[in-house]
Protein backbone atom coordinates (compact mmCIF):
# COMPACT_ATOMS: atom_id res chain seq x y z
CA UNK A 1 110.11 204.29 78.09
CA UNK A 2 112.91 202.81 79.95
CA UNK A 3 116.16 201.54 78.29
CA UNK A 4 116.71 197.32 78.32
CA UNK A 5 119.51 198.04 80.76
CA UNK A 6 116.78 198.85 83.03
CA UNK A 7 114.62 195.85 82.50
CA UNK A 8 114.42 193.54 85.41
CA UNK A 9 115.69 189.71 85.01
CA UNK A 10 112.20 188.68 84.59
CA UNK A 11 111.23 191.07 82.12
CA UNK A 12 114.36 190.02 80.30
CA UNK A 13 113.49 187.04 79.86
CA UNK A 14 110.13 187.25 78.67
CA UNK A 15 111.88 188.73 75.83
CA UNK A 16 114.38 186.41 75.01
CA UNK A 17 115.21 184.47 72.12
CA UNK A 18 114.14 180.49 73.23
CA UNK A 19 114.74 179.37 69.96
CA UNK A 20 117.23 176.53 71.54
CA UNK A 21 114.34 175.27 73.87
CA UNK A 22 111.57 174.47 70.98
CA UNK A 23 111.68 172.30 67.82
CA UNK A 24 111.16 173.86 64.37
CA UNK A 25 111.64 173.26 60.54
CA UNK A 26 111.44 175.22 57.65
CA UNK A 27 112.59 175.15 53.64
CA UNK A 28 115.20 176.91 52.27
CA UNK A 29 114.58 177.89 49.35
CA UNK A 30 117.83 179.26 47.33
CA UNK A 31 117.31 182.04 43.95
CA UNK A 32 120.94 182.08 42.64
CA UNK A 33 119.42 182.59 39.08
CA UNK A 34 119.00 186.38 40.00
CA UNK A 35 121.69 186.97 42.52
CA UNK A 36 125.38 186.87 42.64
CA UNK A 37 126.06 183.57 44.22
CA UNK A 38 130.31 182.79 44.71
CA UNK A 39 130.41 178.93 43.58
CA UNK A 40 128.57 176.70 46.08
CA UNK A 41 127.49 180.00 48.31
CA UNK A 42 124.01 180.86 47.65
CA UNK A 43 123.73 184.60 49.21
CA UNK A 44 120.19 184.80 48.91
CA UNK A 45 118.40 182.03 50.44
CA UNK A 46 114.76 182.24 51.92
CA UNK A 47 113.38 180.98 54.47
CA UNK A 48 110.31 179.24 53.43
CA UNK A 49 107.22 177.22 55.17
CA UNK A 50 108.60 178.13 58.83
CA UNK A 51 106.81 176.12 61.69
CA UNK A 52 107.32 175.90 65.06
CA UNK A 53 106.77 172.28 65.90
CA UNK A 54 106.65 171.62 69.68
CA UNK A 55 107.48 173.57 72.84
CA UNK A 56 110.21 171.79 75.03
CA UNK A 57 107.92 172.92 78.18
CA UNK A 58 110.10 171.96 81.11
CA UNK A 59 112.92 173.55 79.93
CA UNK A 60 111.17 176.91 79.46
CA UNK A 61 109.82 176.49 82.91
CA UNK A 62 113.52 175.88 84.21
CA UNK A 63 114.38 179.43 82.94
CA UNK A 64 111.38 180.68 85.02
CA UNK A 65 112.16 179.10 87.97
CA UNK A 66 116.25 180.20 87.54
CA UNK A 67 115.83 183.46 88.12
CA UNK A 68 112.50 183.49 89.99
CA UNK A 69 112.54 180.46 92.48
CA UNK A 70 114.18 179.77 95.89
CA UNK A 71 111.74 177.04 97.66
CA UNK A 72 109.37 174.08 96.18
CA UNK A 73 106.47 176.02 96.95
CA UNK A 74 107.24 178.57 94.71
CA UNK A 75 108.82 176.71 91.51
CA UNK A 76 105.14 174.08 92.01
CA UNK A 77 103.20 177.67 91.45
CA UNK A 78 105.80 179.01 88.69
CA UNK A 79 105.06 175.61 86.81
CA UNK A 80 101.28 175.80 87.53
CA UNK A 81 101.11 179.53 86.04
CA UNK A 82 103.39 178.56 82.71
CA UNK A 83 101.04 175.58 82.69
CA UNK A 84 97.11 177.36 82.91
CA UNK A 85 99.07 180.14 80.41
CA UNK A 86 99.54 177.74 77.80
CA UNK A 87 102.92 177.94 77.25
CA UNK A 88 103.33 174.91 75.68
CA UNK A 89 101.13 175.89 73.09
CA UNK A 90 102.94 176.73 69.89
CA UNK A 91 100.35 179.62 69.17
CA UNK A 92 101.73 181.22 72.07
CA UNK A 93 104.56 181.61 70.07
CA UNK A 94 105.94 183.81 67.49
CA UNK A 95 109.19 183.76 65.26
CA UNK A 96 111.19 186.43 63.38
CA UNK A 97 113.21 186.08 60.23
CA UNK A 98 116.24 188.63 59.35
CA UNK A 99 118.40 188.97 56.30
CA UNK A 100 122.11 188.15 56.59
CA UNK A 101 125.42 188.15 54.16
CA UNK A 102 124.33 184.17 53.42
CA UNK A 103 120.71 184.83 52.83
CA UNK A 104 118.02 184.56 55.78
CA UNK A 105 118.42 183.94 59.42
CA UNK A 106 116.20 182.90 62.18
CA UNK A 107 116.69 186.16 64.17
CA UNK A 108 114.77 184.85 67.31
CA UNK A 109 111.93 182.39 68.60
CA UNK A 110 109.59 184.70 70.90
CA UNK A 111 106.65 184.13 73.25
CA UNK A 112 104.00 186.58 71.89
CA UNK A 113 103.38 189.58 73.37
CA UNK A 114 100.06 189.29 74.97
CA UNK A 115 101.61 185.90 76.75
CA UNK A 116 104.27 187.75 78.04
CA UNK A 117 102.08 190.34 79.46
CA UNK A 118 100.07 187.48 81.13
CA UNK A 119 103.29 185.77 82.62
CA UNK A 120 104.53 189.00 83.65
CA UNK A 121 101.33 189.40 86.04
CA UNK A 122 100.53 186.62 87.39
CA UNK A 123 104.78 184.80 88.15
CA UNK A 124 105.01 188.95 89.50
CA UNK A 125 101.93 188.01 91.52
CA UNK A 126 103.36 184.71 92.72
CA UNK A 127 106.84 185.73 93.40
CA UNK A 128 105.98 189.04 95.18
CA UNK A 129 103.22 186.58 97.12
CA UNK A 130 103.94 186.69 101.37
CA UNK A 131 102.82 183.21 102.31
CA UNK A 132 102.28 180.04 99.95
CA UNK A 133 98.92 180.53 100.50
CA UNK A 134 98.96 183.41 98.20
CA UNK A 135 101.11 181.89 95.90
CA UNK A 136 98.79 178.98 95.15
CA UNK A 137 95.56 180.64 95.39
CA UNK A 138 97.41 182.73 92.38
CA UNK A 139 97.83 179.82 90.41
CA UNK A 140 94.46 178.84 91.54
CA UNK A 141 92.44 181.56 90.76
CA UNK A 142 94.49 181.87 87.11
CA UNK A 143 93.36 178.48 86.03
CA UNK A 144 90.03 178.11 87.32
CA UNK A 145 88.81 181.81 87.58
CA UNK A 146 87.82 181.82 91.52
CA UNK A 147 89.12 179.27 94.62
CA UNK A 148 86.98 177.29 96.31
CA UNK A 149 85.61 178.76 99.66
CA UNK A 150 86.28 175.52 101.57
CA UNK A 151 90.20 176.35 100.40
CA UNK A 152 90.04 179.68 101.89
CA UNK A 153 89.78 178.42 105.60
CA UNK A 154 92.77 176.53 105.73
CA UNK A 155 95.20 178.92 107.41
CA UNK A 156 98.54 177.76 104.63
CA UNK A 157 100.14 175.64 102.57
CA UNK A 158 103.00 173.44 101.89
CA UNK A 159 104.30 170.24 100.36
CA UNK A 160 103.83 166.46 101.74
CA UNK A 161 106.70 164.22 100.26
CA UNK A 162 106.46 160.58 100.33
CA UNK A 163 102.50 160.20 100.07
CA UNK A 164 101.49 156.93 99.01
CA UNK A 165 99.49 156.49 95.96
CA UNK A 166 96.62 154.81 97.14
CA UNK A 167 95.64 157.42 100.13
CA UNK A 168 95.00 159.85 96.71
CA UNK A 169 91.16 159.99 96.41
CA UNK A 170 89.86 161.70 93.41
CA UNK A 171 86.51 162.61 94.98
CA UNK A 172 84.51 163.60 91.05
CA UNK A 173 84.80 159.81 90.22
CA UNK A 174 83.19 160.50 86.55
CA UNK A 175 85.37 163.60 85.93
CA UNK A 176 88.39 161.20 86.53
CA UNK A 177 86.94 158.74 83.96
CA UNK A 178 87.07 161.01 81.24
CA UNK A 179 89.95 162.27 81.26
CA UNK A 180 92.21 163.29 78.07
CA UNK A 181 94.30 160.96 77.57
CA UNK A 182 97.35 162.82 75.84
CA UNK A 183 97.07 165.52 79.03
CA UNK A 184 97.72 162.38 81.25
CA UNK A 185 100.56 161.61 78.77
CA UNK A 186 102.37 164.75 79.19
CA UNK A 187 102.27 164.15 82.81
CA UNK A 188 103.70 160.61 82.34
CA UNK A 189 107.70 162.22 83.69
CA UNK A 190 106.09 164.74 86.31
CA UNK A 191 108.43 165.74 89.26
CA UNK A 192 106.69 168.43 90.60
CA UNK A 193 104.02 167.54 93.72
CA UNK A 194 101.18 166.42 91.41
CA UNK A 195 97.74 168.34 93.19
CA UNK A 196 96.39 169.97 95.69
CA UNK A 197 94.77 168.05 98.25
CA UNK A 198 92.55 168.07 101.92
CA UNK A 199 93.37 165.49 104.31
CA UNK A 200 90.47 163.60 105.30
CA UNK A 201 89.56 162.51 108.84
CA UNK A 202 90.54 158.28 107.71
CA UNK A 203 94.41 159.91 106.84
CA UNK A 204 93.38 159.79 103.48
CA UNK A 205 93.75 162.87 101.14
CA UNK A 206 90.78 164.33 98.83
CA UNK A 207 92.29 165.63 95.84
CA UNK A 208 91.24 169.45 94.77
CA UNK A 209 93.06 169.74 91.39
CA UNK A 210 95.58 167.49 89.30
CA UNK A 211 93.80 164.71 88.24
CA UNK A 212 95.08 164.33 84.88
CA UNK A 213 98.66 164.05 87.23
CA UNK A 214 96.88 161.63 89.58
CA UNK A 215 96.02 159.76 86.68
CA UNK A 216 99.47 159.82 84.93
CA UNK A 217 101.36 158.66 88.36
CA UNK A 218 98.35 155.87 88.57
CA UNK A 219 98.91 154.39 85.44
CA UNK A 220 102.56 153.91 86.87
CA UNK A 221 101.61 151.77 89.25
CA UNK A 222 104.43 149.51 90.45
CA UNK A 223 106.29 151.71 89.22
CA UNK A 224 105.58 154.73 91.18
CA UNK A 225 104.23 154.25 94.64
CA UNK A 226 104.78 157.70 96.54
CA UNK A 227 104.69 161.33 95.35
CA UNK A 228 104.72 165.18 96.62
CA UNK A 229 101.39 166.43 96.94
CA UNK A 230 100.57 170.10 98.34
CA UNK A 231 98.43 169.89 101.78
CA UNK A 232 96.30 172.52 103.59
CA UNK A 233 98.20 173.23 107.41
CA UNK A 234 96.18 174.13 109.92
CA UNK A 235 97.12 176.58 112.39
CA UNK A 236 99.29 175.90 115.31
């Protein structure tokens, strides 16, 4: 097994303590009835009813894309992977508790090992990735379990700035009906390009995935009147 000094940045990280990037509580719960406290020091405090309340996402992603990143294309496909791996999910979580000379400690805040297993794959995958093609169809294939066939044809990839709005089609109408509503909530402060998209023949674009961050920039409306959007390039 190798030493940590050997562990690359990446693998590092995965391992670090984010307790500074998540919100938590917990009781604590002091026994100075059966230990010897010094006045108003209680040396054996507990830690009781620990919970890990709520995931501060982006900045966890920012970490990623630190030590990972160097273009757009690659931090959109870094988010997209944190994203389809839940990360923002406090079960993805776990915590550790240690004993110290003023009772217990919150040793570290940890994403669980089988998630960092699956981050190590698939940002590996995306960072090692030649062409943004390969990047997104990474992020693609994690999330949906296959990429479309009509995807595959397009020779790359890249990202369109300044897109208005309304040239944003959401082609499954009844899909975009139903969407979650807190999903399109989380989305409401997105800065990333928010889908993947196939110009159309009228200069319009057919959106392929993010319509819960369609929907979120649409309900801004007024408010937000361009985005980013990633666009198939064709060749030459």
């Amino acid at each position: 097994m190798r030493s940590n000094i050997e562990k690359t940045p990446l693998e590092n990280l995965l391992d670090s303590d984010f307790r500074y990037s998540c919100e938590y509580d917990y009781t604590n719960e002091t026994h100075c009835s059966d230990r010897d406290c010094d006045g108003d020091i209680c040396r054996g405090s507990t830690i009781e009813n620990f919970i890990i309340k709520e995931i501060h996402f982006d900045l966890i992603v920012d970490k990623f894309v630190d030590i990972l990143a160097e273009d757009d294309f690659t931090i959109y496909c870094i988010e997209r992977v944190c994203n389809a791996l839940k990360l923002w999910n406090v079960d993805n979580w776990e915590y550790s508790i240690c004993g110290g000379y003023y009772g217990q400690e919150i040793k570290h805040i940890k994403i669980n090992s089988e998630t960092q297993q699956e981050l190590k794959k698939w940002l590996t995958t995306v960072t090692e990735a030649k062409t943004n093609k390969e990047k997104l169809f990474t992020a693609l294939e994690l999330e949906y379990g296959y990429v479309l066939e009509e995807l595959k044809e397009i020779w790359d990839w890249d990202i369109v700035k300044d897109v208005p709005l309304h040239l944003i089609i959401a082609g499954q109408a009844e899909h975009y009906k139903k969407l979650d509503r807190k999903i399109v909530d989380k989305y409401s402060d997105y800065k990333l390009p928010i889908g993947v998209c196939i110009t159309k023949n009228d200069g319009s674009y057919r959106l392929i995935d993010g319509y819960h961050r369609l929907r979120a920039m649409s309900n801004k409306k007024g408010e937000v009147e361009k985005v980013s959007i990633v666009v198939g390039v064709t060749n030459g």
